[in-house]
PDB file of N, CA and C in Angstrom:
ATOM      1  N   UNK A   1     -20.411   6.392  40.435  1.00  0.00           N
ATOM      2  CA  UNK A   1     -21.621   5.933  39.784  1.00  0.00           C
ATOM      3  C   UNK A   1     -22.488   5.126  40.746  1.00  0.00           C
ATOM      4  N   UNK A   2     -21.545   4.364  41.879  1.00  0.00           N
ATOM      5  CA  UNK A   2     -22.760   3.672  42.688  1.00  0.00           C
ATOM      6  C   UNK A   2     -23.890   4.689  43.644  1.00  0.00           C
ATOM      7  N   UNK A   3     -23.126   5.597  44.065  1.00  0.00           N
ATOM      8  CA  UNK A   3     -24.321   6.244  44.517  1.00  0.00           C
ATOM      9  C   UNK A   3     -26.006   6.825  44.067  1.00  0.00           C
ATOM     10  N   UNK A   4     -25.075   6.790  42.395  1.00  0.00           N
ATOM     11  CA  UNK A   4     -26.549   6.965  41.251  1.00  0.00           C
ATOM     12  C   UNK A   4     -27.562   6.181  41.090  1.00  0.00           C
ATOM     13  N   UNK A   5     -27.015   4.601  41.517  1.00  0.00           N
ATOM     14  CA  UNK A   5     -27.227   2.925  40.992  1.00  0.00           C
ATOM     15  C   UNK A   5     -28.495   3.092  42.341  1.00  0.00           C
ATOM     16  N   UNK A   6     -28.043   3.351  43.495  1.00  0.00           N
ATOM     17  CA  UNK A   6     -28.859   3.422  44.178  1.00  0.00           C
ATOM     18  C   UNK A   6     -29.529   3.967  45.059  1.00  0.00           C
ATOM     19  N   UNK A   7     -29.584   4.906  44.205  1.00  0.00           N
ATOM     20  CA  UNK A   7     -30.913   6.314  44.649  1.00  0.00           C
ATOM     21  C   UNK A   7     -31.992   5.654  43.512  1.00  0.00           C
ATOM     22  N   UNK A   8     -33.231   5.954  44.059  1.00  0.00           N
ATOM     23  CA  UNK A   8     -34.459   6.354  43.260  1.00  0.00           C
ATOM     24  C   UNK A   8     -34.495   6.983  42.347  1.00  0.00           C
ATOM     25  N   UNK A   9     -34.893   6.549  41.108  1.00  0.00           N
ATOM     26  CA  UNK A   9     -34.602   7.451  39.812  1.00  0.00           C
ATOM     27  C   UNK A   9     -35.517   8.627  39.638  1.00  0.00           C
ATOM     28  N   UNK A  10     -36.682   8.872  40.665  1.00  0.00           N
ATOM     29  CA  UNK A  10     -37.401   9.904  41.015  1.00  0.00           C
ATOM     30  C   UNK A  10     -36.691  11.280  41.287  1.00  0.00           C
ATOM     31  N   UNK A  11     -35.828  10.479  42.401  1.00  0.00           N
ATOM     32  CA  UNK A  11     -34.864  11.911  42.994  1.00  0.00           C
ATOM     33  C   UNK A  11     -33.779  12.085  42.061  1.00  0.00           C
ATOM     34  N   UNK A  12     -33.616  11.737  41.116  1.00  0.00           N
ATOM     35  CA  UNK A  12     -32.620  12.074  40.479  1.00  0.00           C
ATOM     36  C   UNK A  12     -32.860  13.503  39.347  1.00  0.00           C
ATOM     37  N   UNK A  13     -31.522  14.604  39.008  1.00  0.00           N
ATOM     38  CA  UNK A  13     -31.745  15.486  38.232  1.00  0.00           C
ATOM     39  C   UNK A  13     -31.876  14.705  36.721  1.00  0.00           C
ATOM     40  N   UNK A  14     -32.167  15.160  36.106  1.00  0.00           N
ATOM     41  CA  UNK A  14     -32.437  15.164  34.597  1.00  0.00           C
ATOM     42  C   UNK A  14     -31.006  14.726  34.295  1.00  0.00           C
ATOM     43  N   UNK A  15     -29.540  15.479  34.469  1.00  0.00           N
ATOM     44  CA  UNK A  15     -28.409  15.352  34.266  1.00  0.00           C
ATOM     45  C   UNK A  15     -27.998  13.881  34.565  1.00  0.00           C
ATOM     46  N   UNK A  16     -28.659  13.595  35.843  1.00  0.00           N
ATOM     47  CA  UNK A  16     -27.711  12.544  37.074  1.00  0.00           C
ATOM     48  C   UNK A  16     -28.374  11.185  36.248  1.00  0.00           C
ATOM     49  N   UNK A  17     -29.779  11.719  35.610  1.00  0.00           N
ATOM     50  CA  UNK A  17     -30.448  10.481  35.060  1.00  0.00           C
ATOM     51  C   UNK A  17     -29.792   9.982  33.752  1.00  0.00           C
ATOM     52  N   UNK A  18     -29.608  10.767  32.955  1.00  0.00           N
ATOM     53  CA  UNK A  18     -29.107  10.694  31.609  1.00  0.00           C
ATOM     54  C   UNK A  18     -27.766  10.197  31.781  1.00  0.00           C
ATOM     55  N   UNK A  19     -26.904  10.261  32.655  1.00  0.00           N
ATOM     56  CA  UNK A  19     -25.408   9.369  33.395  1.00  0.00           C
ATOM     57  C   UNK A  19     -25.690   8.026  33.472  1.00  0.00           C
ATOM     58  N   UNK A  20     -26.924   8.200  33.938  1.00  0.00           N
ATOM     59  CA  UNK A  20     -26.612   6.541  34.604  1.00  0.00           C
ATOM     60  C   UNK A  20     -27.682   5.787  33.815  1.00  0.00           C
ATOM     61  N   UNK A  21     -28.024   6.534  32.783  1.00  0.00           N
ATOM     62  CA  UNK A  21     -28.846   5.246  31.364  1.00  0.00           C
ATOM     63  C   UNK A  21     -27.516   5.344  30.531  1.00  0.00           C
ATOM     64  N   UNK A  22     -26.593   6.338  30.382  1.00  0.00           N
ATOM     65  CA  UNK A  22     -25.311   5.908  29.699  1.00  0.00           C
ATOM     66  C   UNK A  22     -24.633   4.975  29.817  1.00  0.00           C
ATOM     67  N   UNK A  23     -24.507   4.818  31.785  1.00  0.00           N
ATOM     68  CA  UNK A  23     -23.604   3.928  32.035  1.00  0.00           C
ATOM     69  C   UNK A  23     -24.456   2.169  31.833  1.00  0.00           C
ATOM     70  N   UNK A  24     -25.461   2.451  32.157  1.00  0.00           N
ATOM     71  CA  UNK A  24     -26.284   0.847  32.205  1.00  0.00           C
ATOM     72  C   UNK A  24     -25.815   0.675  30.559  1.00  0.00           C
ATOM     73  N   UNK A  25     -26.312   1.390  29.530  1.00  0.00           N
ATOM     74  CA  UNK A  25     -25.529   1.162  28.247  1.00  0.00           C
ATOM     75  C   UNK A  25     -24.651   0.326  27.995  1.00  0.00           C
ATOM     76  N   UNK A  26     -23.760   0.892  28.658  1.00  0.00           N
ATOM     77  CA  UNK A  26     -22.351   0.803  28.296  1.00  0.00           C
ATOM     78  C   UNK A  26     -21.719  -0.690  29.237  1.00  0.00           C
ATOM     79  N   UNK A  27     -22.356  -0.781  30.242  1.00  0.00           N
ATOM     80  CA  UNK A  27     -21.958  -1.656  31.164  1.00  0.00           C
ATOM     81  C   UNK A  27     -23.139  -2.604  31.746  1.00  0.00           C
ATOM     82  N   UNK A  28     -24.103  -2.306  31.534  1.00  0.00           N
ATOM     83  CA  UNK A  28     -25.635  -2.970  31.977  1.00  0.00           C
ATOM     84  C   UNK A  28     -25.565  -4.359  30.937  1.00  0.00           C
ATOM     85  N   UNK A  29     -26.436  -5.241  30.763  1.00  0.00           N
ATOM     86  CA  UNK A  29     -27.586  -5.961  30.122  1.00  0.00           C
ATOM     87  C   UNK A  29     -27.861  -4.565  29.219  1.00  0.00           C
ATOM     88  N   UNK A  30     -28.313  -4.354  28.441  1.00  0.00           N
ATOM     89  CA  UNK A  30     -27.506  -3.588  27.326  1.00  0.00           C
ATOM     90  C   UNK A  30     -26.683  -3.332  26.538  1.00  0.00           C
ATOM     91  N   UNK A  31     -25.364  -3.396  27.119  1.00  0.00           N
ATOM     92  CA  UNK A  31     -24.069  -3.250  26.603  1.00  0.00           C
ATOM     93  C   UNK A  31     -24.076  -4.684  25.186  1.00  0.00           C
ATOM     94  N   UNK A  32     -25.088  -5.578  25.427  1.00  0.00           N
ATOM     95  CA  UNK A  32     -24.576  -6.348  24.228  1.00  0.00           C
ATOM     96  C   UNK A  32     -25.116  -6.002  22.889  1.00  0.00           C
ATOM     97  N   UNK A  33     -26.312  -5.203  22.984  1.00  0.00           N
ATOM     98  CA  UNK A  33     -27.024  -4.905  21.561  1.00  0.00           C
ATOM     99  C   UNK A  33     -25.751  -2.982  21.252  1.00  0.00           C
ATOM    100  N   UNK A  34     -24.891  -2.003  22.402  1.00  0.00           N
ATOM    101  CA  UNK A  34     -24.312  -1.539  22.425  1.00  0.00           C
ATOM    102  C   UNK A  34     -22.846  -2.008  21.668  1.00  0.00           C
ATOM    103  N   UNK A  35     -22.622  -2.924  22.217  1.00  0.00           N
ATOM    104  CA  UNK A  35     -21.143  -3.721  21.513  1.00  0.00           C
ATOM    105  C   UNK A  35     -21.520  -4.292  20.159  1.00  0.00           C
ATOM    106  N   UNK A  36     -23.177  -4.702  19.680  1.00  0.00           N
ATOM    107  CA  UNK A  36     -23.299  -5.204  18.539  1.00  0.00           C
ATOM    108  C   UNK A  36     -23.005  -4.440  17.354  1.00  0.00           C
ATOM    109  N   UNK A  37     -23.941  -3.182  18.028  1.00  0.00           N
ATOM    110  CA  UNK A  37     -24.308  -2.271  17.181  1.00  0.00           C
ATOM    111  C   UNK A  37     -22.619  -1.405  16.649  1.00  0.00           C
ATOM    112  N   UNK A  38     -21.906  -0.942  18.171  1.00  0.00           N
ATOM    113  CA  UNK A  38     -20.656  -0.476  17.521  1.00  0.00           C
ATOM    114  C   UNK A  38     -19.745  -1.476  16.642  1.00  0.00           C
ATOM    115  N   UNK A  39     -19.264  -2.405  17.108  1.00  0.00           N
ATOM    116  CA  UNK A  39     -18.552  -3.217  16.615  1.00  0.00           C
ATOM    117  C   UNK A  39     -19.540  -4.185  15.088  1.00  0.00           C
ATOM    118  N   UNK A  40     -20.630  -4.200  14.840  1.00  0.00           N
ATOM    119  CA  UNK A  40     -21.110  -4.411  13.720  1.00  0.00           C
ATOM    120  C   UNK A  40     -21.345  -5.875  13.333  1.00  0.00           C
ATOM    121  N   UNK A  41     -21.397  -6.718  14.726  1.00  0.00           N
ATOM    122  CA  UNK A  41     -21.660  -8.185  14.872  1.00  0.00           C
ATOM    123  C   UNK A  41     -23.144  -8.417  14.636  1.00  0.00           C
ATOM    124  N   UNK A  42     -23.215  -9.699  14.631  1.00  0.00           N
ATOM    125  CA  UNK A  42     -25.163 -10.424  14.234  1.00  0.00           C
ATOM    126  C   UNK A  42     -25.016 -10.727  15.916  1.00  0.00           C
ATOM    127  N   UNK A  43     -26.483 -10.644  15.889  1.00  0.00           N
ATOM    128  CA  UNK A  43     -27.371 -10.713  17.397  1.00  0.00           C
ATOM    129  C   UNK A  43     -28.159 -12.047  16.894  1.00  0.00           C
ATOM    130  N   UNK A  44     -28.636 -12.951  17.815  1.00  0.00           N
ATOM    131  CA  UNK A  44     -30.001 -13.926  17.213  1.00  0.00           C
ATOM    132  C   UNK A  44     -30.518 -13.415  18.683  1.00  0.00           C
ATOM    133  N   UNK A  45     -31.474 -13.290  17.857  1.00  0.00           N
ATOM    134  CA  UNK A  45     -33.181 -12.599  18.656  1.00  0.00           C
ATOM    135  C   UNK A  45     -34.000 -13.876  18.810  1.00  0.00           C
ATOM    136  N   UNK A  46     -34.690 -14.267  19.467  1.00  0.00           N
ATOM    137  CA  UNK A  46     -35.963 -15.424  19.985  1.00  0.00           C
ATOM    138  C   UNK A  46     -37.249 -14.501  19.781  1.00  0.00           C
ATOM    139  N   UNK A  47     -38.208 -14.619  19.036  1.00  0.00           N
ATOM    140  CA  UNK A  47     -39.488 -13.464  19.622  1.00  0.00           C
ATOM    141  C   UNK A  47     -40.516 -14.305  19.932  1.00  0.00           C
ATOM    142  N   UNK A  48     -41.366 -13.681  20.841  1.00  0.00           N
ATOM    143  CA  UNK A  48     -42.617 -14.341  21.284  1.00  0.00           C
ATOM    144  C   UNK A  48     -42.995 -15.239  20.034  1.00  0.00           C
ATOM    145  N   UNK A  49     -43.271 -15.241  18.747  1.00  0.00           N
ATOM    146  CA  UNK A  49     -43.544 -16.084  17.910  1.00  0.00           C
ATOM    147  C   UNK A  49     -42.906 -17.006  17.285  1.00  0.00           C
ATOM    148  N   UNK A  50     -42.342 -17.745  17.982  1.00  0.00           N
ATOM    149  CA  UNK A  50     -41.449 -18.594  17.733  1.00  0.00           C
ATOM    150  C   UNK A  50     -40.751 -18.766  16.665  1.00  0.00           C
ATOM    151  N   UNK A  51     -40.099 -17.023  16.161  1.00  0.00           N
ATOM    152  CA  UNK A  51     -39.641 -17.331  15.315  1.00  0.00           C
ATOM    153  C   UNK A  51     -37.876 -16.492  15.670  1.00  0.00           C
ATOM    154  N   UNK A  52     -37.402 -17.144  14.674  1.00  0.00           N
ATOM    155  CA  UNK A  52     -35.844 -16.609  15.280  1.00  0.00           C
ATOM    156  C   UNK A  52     -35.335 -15.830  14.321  1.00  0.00           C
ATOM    157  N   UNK A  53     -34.612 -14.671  14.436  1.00  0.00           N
ATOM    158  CA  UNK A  53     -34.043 -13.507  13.858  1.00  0.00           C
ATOM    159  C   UNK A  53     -32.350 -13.638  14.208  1.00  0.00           C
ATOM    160  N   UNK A  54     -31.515 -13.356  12.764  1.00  0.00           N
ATOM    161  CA  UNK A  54     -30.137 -13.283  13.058  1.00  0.00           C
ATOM    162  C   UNK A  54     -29.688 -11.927  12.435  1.00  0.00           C
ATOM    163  N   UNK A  55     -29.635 -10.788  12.700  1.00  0.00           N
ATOM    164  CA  UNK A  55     -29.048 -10.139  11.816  1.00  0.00           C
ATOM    165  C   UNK A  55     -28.306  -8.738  12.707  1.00  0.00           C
ATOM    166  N   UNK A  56     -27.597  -7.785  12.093  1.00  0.00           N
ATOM    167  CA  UNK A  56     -26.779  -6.676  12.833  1.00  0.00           C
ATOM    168  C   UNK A  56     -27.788  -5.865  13.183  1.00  0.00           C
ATOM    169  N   UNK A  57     -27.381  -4.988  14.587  1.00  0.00           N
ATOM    170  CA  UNK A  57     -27.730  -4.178  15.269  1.00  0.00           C
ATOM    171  C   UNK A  57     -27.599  -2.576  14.293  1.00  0.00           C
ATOM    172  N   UNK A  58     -28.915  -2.107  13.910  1.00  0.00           N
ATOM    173  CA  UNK A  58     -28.136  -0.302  14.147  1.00  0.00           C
ATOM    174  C   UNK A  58     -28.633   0.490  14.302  1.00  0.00           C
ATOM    175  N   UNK A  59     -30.250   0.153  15.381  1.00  0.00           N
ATOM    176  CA  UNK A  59     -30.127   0.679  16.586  1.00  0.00           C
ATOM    177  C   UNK A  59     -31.276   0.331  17.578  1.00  0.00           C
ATOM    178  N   UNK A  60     -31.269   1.053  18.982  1.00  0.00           N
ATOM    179  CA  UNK A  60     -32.007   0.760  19.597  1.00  0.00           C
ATOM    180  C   UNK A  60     -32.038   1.339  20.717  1.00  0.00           C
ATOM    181  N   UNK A  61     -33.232   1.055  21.596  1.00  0.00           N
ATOM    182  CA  UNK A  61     -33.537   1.925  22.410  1.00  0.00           C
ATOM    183  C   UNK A  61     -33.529   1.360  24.219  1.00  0.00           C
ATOM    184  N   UNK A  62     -33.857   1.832  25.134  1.00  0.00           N
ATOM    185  CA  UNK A  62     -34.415   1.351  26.547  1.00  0.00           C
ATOM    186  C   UNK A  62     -35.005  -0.106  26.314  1.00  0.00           C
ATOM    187  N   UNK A  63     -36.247   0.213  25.398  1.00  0.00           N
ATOM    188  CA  UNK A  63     -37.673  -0.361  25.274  1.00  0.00           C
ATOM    189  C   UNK A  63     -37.108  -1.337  24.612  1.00  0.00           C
ATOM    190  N   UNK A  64     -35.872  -1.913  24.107  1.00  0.00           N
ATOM    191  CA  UNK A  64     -35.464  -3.104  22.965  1.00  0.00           C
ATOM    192  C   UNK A  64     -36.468  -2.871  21.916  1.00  0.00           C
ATOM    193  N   UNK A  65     -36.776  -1.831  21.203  1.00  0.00           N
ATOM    194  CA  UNK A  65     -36.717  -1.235  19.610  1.00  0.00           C
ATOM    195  C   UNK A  65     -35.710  -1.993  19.304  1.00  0.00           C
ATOM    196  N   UNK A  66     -35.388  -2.379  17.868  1.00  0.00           N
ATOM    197  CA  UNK A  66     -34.793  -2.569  17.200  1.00  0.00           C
ATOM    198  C   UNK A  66     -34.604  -2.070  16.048  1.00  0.00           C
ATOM    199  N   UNK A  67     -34.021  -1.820  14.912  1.00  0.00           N
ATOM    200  CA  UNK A  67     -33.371  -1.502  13.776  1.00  0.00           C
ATOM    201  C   UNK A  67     -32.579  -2.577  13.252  1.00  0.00           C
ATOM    202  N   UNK A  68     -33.690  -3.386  12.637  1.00  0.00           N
ATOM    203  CA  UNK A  68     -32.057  -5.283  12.195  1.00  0.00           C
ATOM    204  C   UNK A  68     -31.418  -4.751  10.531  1.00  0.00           C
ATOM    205  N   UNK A  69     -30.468  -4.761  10.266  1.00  0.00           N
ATOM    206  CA  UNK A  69     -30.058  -5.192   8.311  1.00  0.00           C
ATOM    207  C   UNK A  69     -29.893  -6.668   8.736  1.00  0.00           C
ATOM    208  N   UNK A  70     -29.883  -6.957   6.931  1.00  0.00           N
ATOM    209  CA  UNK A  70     -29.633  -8.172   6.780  1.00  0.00           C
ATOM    210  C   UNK A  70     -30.253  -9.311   7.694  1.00  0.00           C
ATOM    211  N   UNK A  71     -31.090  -8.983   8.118  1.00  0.00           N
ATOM    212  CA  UNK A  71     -31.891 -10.158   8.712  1.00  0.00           C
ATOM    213  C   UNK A  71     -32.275 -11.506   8.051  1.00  0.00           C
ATOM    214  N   UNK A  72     -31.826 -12.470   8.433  1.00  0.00           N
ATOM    215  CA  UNK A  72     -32.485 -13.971   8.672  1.00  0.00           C
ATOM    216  C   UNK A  72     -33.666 -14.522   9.304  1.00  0.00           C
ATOM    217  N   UNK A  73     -35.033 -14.499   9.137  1.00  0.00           N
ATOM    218  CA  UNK A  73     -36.083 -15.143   9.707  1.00  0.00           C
ATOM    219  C   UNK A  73     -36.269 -17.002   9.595  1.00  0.00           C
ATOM    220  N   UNK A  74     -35.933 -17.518  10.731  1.00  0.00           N
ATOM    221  CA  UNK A  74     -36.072 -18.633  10.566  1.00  0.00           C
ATOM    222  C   UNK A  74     -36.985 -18.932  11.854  1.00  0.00           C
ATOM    223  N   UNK A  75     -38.081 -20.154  11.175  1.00  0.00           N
ATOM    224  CA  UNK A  75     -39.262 -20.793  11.916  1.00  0.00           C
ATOM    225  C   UNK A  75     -39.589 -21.813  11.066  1.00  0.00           C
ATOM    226  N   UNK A  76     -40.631 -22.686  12.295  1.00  0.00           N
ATOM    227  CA  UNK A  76     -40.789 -23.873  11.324  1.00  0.00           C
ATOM    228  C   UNK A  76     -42.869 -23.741  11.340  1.00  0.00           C
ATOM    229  N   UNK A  77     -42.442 -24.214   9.799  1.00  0.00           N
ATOM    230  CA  UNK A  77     -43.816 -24.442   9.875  1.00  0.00           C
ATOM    231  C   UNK A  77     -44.625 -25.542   9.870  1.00  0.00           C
ATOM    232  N   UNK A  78     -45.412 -26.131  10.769  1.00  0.00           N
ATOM    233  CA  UNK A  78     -46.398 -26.979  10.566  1.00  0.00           C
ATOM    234  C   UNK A  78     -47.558 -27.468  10.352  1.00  0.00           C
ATOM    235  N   UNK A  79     -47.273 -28.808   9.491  1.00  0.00           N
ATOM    236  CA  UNK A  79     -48.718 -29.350   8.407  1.00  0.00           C
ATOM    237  C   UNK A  79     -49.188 -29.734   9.775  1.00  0.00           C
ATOM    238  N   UNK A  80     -50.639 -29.850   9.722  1.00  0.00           N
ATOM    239  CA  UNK A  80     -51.621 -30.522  10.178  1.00  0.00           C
ATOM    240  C   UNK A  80     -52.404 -31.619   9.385  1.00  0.00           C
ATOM    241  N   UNK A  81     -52.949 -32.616   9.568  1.00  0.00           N
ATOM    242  CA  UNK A  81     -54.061 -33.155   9.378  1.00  0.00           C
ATOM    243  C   UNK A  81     -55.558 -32.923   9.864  1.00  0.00           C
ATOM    244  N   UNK A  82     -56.554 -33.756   8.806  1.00  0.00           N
ATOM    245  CA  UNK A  82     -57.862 -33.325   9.087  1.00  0.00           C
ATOM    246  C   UNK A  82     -57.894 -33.475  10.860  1.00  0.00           C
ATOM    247  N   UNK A  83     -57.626 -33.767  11.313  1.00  0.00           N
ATOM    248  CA  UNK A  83     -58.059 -34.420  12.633  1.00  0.00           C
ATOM    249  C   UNK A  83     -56.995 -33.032  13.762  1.00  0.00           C
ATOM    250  N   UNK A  84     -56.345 -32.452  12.785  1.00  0.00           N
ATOM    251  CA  UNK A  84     -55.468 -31.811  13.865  1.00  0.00           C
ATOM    252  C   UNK A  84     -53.681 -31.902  14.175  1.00  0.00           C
ATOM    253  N   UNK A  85     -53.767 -33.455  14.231  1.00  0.00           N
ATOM    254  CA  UNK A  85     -52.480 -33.370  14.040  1.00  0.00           C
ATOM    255  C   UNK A  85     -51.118 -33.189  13.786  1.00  0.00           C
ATOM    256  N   UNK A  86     -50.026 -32.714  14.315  1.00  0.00           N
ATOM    257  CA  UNK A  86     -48.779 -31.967  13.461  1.00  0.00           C
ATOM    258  C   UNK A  86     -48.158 -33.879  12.739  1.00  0.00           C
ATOM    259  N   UNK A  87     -48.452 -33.841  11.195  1.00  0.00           N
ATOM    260  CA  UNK A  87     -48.066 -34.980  10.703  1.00  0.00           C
ATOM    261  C   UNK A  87     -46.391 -34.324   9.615  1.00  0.00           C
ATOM    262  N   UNK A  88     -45.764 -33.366  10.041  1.00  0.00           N
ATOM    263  CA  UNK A  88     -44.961 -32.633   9.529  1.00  0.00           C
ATOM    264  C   UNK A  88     -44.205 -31.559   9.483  1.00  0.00           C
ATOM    265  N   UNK A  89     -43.003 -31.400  10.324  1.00  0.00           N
ATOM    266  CA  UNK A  89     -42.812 -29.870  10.195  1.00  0.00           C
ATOM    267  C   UNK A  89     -41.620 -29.676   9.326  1.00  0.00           C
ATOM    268  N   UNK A  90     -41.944 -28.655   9.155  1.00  0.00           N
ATOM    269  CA  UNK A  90     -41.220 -27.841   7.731  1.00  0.00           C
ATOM    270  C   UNK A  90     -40.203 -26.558   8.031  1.00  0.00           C
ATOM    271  N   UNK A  91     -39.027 -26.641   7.974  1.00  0.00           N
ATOM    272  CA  UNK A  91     -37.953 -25.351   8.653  1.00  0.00           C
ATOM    273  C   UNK A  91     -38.025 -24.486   7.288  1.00  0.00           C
ATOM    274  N   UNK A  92     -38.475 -23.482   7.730  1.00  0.00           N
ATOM    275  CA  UNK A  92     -38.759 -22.297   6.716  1.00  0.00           C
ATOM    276  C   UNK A  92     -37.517 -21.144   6.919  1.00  0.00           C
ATOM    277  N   UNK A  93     -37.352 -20.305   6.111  1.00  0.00           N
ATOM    278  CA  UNK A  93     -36.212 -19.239   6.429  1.00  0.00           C
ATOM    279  C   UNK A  93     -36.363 -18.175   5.188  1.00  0.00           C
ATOM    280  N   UNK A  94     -36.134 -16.962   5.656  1.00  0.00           N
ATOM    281  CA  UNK A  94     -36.320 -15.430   4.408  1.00  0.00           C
ATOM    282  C   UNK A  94     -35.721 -14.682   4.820  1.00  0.00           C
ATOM    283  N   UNK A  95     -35.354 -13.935   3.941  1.00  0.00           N
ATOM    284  CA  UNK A  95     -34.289 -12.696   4.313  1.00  0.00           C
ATOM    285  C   UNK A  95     -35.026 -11.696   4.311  1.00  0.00           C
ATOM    286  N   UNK A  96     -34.577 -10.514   4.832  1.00  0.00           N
ATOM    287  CA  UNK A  96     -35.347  -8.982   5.190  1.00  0.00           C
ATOM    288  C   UNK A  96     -34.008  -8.368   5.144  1.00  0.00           C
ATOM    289  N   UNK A  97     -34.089  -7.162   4.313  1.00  0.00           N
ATOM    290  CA  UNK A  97     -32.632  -6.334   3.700  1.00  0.00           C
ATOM    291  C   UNK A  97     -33.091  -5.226   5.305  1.00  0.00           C
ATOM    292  N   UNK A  98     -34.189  -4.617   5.815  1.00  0.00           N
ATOM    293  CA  UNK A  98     -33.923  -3.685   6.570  1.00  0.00           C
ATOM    294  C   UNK A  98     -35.160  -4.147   7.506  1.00  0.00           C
ATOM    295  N   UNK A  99     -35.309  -4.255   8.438  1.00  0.00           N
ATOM    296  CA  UNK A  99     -36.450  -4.109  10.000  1.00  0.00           C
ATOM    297  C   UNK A  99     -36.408  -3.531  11.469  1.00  0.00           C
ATOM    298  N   UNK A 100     -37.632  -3.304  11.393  1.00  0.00           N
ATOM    299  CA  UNK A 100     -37.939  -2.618  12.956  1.00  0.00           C
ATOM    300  C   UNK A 100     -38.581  -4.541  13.541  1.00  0.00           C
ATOM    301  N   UNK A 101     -38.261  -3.683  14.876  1.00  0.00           N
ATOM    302  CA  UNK A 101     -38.587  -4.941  16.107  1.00  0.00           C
ATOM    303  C   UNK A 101     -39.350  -4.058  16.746  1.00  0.00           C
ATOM    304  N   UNK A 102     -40.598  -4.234  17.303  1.00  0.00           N
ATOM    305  CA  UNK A 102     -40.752  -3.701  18.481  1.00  0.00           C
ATOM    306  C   UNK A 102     -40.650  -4.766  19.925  1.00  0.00           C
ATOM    307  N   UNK A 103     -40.099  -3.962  20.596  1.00  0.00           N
ATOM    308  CA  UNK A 103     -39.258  -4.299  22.136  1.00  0.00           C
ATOM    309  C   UNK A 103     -40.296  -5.269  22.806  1.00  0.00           C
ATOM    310  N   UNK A 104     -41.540  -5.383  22.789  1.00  0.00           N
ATOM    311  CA  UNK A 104     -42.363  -6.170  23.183  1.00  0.00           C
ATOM    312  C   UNK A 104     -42.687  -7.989  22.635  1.00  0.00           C
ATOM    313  N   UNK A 105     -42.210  -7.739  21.410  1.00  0.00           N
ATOM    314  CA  UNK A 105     -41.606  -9.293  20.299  1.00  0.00           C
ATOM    315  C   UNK A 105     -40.584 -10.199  21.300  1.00  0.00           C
ATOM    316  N   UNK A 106     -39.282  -9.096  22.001  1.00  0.00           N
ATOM    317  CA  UNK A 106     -38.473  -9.708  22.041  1.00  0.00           C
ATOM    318  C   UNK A 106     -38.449 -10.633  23.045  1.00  0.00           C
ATOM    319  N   UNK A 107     -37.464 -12.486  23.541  1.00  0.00           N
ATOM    320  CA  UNK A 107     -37.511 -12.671  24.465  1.00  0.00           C
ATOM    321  C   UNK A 107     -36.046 -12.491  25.366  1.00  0.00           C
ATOM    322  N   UNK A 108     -35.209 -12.746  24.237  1.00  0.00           N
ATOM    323  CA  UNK A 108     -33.854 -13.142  24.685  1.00  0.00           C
ATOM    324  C   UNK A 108     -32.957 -12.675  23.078  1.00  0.00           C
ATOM    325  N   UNK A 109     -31.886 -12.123  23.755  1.00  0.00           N
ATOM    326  CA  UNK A 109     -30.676 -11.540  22.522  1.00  0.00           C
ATOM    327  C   UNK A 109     -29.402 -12.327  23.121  1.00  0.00           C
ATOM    328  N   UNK A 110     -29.065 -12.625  21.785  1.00  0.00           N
ATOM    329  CA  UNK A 110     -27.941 -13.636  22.141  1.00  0.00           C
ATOM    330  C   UNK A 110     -26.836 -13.148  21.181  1.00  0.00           C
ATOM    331  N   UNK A 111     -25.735 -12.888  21.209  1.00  0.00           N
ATOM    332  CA  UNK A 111     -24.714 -12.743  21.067  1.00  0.00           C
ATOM    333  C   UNK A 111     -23.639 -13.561  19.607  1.00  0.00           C
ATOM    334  N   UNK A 112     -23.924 -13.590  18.690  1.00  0.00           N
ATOM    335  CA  UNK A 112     -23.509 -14.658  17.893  1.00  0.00           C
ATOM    336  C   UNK A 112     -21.840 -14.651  17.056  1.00  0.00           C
ATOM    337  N   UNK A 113     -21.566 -15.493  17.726  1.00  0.00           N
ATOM    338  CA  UNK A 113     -19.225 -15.634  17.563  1.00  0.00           C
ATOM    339  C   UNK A 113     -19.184 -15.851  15.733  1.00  0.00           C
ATOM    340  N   UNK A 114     -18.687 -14.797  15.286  1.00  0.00           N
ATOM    341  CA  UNK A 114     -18.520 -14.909  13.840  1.00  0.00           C
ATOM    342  C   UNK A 114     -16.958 -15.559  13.968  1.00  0.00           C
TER     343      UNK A 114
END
């Protein structure tokens, strides 16, 4: 496989390419939304909007697509005053029975020890 790792994915056949997105899968930065998804563990997601996602993998792509069940949305929300001020924040949280992510939301997938 190392010789695949480092050739140019230009020169590579169609065959030689489809090997070695298996193996990054399986063994890459990947392998954890791979191990989520088989084994049927919660992921917590960070997304650009500061909001945080806990729920199982079932499925996904290159691009970090997602497919969440049972999702947890937790963020906080904050009061302002006339003037602007944050005089309050408020930890908010909702459930979502089924969601898509798109891969561009995401910042960081973290792994969560049931």
């Amino acid at each position: 496989m190392a010789d695949l790792i480092d050739r140019p994915r230009g020169e590579l056949t169609e065959i030689e390419r489809s090997r070695l997105e298996e193996f990054e899968f399986l063994h890459g930065p990947m392998s954890l939304l791979n191990n989520a998804k088989k084994f049927n563990t919660p992921v917590m997601i960070s997304c650009r909007n500061n909001h945080k996602l806990i729920g199982k993998v079932k499925e996904f792509d290159r691009h970090c697509n997602l497919v969440l069940e049972n999702v947890r949305e937790i963020w906080d929300d904050k009061v302002k005053n006339n003037a602007g001020k944050i005089i309050k924040i408020n930890k908010k949280e909702r459930f979502i029975s089924k969601l898509f992510l798109r891969g561009d939301s995401v910042i960081i997938v973290l792994k969560i020890d049931v």
